[in-house]
PDB file of N, CA and C in Angstrom:
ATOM      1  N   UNK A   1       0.838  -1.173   0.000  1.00  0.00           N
ATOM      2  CA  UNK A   1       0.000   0.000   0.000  1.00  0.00           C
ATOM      3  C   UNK A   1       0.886   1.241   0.000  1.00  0.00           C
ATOM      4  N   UNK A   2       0.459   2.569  -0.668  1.00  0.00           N
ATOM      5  CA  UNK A   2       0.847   3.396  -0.372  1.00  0.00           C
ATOM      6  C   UNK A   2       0.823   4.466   1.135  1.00  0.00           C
ATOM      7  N   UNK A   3       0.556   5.551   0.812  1.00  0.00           N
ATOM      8  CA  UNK A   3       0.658   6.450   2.002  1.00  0.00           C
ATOM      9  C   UNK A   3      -0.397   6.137   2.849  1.00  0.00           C
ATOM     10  N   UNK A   4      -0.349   6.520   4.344  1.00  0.00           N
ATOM     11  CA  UNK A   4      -1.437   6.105   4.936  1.00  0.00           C
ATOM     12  C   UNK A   4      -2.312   6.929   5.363  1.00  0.00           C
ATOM     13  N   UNK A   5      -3.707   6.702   5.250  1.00  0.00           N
ATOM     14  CA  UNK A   5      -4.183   7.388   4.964  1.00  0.00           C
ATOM     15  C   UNK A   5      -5.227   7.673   6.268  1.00  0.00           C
ATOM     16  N   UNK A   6      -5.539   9.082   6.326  1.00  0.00           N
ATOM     17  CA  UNK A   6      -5.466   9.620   7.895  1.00  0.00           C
ATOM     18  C   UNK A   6      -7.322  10.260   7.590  1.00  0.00           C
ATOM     19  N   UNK A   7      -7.792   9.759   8.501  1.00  0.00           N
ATOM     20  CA  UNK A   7      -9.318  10.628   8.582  1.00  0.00           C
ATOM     21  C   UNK A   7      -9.667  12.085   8.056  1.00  0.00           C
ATOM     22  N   UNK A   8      -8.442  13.211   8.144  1.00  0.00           N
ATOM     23  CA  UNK A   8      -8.588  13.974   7.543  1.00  0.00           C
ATOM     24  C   UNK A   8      -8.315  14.232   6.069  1.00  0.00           C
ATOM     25  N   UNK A   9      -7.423  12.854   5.516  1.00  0.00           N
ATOM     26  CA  UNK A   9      -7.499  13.515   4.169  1.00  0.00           C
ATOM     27  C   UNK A   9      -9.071  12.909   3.871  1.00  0.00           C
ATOM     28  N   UNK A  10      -9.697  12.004   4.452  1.00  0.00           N
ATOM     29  CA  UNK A  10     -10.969  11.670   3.261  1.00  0.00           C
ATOM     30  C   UNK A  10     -12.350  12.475   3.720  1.00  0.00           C
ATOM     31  N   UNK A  11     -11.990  13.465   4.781  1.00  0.00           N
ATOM     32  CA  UNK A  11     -12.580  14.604   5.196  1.00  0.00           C
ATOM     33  C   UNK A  11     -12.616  15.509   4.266  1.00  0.00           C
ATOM     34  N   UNK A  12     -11.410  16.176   3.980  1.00  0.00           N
ATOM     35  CA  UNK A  12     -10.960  16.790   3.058  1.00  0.00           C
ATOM     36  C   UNK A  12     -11.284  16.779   1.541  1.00  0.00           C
ATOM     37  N   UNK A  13     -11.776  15.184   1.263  1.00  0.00           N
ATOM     38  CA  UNK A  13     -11.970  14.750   0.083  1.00  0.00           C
ATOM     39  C   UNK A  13     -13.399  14.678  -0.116  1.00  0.00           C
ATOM     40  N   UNK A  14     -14.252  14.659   0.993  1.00  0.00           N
ATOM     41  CA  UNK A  14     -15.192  14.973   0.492  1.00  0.00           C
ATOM     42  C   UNK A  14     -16.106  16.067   0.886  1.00  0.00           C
ATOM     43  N   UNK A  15     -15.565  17.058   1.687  1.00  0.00           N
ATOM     44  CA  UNK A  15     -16.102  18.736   1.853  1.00  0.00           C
ATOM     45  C   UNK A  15     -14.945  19.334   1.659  1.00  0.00           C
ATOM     46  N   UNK A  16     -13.860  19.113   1.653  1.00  0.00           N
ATOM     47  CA  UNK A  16     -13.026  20.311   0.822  1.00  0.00           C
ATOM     48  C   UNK A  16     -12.764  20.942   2.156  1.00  0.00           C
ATOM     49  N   UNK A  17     -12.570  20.520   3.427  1.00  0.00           N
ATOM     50  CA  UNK A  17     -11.930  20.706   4.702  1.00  0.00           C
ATOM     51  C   UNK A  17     -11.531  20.203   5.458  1.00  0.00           C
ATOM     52  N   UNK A  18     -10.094  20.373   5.834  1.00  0.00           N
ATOM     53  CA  UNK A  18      -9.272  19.096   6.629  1.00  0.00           C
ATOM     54  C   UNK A  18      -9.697  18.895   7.951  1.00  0.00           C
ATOM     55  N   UNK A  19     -10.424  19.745   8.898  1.00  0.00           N
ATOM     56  CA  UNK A  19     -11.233  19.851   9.979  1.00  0.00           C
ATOM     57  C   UNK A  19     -12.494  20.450   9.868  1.00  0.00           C
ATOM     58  N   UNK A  20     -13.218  19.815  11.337  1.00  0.00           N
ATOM     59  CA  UNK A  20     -14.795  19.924  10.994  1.00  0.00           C
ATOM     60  C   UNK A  20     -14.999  21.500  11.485  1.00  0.00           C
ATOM     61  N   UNK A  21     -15.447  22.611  11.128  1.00  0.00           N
ATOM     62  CA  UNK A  21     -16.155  23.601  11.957  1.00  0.00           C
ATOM     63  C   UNK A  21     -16.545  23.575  13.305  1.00  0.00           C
ATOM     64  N   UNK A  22     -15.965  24.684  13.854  1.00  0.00           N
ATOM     65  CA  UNK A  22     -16.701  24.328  15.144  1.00  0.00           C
ATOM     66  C   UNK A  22     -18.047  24.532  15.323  1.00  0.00           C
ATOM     67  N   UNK A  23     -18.866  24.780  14.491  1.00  0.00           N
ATOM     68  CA  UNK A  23     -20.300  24.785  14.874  1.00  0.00           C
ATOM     69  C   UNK A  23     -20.528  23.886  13.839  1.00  0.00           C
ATOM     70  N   UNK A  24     -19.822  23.394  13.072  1.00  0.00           N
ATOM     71  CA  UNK A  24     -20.482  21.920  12.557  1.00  0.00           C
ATOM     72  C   UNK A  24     -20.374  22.113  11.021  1.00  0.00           C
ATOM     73  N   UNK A  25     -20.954  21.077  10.124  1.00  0.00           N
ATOM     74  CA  UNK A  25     -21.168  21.290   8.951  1.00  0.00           C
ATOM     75  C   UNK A  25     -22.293  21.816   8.928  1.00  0.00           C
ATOM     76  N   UNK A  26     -23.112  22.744   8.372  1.00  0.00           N
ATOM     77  CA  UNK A  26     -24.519  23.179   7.229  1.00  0.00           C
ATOM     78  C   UNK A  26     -24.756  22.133   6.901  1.00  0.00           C
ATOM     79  N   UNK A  27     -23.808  21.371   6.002  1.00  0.00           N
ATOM     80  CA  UNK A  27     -24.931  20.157   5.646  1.00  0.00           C
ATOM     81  C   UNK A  27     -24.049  19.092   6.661  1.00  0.00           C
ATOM     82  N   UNK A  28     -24.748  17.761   6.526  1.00  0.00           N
ATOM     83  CA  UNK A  28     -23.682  16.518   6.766  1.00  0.00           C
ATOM     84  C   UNK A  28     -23.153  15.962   5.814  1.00  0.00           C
ATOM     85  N   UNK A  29     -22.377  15.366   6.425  1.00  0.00           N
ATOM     86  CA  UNK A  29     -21.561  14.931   5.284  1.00  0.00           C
ATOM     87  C   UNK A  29     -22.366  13.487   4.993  1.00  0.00           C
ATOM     88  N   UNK A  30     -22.433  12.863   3.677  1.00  0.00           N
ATOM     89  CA  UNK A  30     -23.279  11.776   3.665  1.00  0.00           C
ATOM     90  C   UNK A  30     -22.549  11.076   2.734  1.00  0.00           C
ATOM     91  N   UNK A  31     -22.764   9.638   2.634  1.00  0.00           N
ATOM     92  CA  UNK A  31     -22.374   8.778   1.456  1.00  0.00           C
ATOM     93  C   UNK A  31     -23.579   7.969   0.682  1.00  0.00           C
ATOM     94  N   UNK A  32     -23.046   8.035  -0.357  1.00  0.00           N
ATOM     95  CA  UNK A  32     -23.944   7.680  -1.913  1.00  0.00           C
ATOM     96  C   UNK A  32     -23.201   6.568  -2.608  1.00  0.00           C
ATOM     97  N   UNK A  33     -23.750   5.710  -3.334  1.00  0.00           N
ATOM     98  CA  UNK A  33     -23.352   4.860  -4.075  1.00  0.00           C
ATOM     99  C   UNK A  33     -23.670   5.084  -5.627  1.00  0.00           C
ATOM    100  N   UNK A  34     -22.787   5.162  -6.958  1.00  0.00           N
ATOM    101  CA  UNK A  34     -23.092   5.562  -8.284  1.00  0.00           C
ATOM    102  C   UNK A  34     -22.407   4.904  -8.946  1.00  0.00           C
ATOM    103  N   UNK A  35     -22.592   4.777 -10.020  1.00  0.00           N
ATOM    104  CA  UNK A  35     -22.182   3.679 -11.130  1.00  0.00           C
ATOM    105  C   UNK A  35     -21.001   4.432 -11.585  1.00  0.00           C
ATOM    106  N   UNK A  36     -19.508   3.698 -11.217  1.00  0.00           N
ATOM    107  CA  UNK A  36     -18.708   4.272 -12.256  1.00  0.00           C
ATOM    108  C   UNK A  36     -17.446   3.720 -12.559  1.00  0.00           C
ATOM    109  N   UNK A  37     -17.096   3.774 -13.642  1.00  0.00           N
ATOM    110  CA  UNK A  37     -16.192   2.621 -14.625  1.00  0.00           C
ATOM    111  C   UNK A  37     -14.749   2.145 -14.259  1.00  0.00           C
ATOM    112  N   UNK A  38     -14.485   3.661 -13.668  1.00  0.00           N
ATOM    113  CA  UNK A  38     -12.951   2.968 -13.330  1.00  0.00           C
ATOM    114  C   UNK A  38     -12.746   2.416 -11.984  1.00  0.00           C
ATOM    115  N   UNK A  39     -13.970   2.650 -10.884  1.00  0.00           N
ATOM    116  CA  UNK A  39     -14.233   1.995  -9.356  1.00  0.00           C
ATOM    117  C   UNK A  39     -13.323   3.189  -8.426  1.00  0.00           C
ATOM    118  N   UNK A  40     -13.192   4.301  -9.308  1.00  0.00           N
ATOM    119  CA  UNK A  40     -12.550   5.754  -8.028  1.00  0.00           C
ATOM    120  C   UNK A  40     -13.867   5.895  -7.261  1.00  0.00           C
ATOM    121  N   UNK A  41     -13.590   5.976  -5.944  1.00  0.00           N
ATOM    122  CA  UNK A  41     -14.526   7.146  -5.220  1.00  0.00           C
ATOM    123  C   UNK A  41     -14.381   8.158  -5.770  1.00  0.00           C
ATOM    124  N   UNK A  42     -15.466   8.949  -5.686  1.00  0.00           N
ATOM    125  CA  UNK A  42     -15.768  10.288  -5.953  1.00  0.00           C
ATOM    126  C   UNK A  42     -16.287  11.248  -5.371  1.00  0.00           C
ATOM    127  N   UNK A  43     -16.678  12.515  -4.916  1.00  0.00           N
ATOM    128  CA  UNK A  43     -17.105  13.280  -4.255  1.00  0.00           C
ATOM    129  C   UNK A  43     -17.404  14.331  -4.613  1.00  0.00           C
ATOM    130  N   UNK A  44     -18.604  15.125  -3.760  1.00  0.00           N
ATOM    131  CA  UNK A  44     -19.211  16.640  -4.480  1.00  0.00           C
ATOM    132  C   UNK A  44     -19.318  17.397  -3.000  1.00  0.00           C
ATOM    133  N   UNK A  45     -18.052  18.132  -3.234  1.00  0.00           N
ATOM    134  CA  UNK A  45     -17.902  18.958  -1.908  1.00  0.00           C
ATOM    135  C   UNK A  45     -18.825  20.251  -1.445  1.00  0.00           C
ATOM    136  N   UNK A  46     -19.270  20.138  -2.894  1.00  0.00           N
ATOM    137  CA  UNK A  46     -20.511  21.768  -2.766  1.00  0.00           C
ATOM    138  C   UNK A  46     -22.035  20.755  -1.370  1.00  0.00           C
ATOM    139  N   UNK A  47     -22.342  19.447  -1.785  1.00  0.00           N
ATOM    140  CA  UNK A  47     -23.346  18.738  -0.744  1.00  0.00           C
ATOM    141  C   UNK A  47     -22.509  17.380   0.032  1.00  0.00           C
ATOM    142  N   UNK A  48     -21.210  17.542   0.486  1.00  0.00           N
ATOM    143  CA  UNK A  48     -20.719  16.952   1.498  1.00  0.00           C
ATOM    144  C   UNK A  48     -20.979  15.731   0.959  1.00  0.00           C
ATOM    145  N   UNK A  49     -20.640  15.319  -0.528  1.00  0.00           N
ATOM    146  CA  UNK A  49     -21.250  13.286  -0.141  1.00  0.00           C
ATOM    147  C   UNK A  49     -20.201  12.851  -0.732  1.00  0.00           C
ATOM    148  N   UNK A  50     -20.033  11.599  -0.196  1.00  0.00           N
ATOM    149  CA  UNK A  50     -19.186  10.929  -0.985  1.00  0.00           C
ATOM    150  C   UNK A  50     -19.470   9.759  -1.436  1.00  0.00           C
ATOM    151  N   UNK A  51     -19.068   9.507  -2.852  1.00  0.00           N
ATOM    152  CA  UNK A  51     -19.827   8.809  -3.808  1.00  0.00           C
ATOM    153  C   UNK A  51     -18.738   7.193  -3.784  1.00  0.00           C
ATOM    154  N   UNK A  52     -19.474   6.467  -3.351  1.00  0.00           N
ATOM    155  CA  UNK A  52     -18.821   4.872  -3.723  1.00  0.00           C
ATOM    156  C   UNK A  52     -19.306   4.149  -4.724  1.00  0.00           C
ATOM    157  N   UNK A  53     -17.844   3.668  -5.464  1.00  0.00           N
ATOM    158  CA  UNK A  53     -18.257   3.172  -6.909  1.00  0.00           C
ATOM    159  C   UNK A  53     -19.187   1.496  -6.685  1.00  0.00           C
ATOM    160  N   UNK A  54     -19.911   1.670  -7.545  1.00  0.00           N
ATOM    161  CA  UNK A  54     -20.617   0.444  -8.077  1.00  0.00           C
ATOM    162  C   UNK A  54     -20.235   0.194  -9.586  1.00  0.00           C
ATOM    163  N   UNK A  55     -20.458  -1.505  -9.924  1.00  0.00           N
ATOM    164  CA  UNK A  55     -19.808  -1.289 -11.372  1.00  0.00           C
ATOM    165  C   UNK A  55     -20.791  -0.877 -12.505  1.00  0.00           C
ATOM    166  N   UNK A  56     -20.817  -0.450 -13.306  1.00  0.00           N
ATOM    167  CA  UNK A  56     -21.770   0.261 -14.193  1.00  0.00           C
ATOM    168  C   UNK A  56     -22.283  -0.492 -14.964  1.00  0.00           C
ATOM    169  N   UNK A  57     -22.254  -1.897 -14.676  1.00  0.00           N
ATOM    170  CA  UNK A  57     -23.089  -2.960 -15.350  1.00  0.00           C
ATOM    171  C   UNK A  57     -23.037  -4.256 -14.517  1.00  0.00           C
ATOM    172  N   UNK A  58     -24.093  -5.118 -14.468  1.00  0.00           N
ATOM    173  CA  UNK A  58     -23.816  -5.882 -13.474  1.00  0.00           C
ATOM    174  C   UNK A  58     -22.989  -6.757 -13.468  1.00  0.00           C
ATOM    175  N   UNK A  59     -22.683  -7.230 -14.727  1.00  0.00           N
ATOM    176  CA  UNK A  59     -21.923  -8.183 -15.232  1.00  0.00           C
ATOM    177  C   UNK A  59     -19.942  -8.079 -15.044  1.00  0.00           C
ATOM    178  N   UNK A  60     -20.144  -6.928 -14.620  1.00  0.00           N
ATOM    179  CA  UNK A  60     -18.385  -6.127 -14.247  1.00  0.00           C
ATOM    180  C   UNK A  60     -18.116  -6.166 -13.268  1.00  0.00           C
ATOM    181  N   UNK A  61     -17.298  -7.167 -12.991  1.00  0.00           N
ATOM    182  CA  UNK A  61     -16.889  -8.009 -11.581  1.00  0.00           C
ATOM    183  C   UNK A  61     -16.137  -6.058 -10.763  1.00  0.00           C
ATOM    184  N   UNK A  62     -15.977  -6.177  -9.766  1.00  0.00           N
ATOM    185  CA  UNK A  62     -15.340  -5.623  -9.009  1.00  0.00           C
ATOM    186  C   UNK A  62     -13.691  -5.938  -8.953  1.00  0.00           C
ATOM    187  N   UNK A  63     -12.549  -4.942  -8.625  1.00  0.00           N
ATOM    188  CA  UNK A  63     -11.506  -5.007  -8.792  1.00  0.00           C
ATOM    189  C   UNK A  63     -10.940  -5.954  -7.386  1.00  0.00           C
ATOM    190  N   UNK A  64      -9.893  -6.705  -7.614  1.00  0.00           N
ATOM    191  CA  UNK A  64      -9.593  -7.562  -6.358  1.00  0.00           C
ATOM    192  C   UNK A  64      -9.471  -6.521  -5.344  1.00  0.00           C
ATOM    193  N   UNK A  65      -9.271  -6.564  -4.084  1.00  0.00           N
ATOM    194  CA  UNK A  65      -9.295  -5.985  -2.950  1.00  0.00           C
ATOM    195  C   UNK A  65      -8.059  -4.913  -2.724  1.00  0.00           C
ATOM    196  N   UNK A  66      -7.001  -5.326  -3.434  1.00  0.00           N
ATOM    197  CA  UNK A  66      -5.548  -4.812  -3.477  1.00  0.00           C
ATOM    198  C   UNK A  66      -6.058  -3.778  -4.376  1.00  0.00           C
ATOM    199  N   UNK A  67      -6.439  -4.223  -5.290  1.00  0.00           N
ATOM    200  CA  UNK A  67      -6.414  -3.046  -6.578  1.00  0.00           C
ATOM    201  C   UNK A  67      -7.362  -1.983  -5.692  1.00  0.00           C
ATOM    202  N   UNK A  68      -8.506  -2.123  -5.134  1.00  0.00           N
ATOM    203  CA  UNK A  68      -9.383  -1.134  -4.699  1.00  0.00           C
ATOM    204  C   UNK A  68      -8.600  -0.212  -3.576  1.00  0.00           C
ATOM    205  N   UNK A  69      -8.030  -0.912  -2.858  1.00  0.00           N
ATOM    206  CA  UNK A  69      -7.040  -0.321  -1.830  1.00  0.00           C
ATOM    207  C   UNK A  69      -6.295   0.722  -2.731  1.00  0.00           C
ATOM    208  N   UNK A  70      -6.051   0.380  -3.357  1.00  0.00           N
ATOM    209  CA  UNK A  70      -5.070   1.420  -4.183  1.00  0.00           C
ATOM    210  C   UNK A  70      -5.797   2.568  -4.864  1.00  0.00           C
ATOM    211  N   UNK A  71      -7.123   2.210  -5.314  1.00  0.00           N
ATOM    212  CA  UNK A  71      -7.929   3.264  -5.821  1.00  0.00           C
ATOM    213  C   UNK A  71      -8.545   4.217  -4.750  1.00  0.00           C
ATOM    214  N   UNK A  72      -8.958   3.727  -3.932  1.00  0.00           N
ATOM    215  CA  UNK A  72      -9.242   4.791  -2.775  1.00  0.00           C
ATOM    216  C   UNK A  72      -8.165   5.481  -2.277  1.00  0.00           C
ATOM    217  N   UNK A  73      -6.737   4.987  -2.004  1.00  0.00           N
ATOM    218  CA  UNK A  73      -5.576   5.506  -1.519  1.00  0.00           C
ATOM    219  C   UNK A  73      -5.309   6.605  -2.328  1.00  0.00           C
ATOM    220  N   UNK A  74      -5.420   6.242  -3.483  1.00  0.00           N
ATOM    221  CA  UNK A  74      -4.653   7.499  -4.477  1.00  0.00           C
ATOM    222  C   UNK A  74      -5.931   8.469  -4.669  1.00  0.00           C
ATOM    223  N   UNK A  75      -7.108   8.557  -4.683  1.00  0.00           N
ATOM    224  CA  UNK A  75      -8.264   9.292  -4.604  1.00  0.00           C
ATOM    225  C   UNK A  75      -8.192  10.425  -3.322  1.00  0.00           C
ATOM    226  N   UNK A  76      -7.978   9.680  -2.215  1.00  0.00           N
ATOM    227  CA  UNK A  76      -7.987  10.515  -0.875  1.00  0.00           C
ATOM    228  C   UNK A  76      -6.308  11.266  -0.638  1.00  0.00           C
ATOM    229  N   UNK A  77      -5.841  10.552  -1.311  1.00  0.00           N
ATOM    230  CA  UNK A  77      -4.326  11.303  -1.038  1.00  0.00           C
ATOM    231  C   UNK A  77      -4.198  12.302  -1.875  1.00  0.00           C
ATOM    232  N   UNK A  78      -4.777  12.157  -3.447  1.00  0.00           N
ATOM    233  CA  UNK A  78      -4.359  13.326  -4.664  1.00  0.00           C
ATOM    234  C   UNK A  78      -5.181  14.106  -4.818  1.00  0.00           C
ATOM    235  N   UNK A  79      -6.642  13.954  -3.664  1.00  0.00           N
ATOM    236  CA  UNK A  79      -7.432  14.722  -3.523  1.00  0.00           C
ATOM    237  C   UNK A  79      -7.981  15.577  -5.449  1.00  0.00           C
ATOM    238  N   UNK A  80      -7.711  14.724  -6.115  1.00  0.00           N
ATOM    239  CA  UNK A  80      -7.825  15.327  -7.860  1.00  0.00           C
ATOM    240  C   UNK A  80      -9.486  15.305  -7.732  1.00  0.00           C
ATOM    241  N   UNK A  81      -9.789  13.835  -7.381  1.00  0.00           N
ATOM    242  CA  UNK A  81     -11.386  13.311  -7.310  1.00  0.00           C
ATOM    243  C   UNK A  81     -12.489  14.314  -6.575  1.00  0.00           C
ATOM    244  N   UNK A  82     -11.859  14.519  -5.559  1.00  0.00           N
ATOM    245  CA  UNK A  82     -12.636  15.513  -4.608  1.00  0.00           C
ATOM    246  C   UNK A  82     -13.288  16.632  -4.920  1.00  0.00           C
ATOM    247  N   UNK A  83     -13.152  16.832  -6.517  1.00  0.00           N
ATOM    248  CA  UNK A  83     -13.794  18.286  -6.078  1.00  0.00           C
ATOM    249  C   UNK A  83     -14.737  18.516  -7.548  1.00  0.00           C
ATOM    250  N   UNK A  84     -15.734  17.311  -8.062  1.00  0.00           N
ATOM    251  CA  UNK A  84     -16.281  17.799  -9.004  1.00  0.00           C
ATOM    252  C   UNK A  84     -17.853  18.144  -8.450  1.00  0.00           C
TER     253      UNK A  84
END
């Protein structure tokens, strides 16, 4: 595995802040499940959610466990995903 990965970066990754407010979020932060091809998490920091991949057809096995480790790792670390 790569870097390790710390509660605040996947904070970060999905509201676009490495700590919580002290009076809280406006919204909560929530998680969603959406169909998508390459199996990145994804996230929409404007409504706090973060999106877990499903495969976009049923028939499209899921990536072994290693490979997914690695897709979430590099998602929450390069923070690229985080911000559409």
């Amino acid at each position: 595995m790569g870097e390790k990965i710390k509660p605040e970066d996947v904070l970060q990754f999905v509201t676009g802040s490495r700590y919580e407010p002290l009076l809280g979020f406006g919204m909560k932060p929530s998680i969603s499940y959406k169909p998508h091809v390459m199996f990145m998490p994804t996230s929409s920091t404007c409504t706090n959610t973060l999106y877990l991949p499903l495969p976009d057809h049923p028939a499209t096995p899921f990536p072994n466990e290693d490979e997914q480790y690695k897709l979430f790792d590099n998602a929450f670390t390069t923070k690229i995903y985080g911000f559409k």
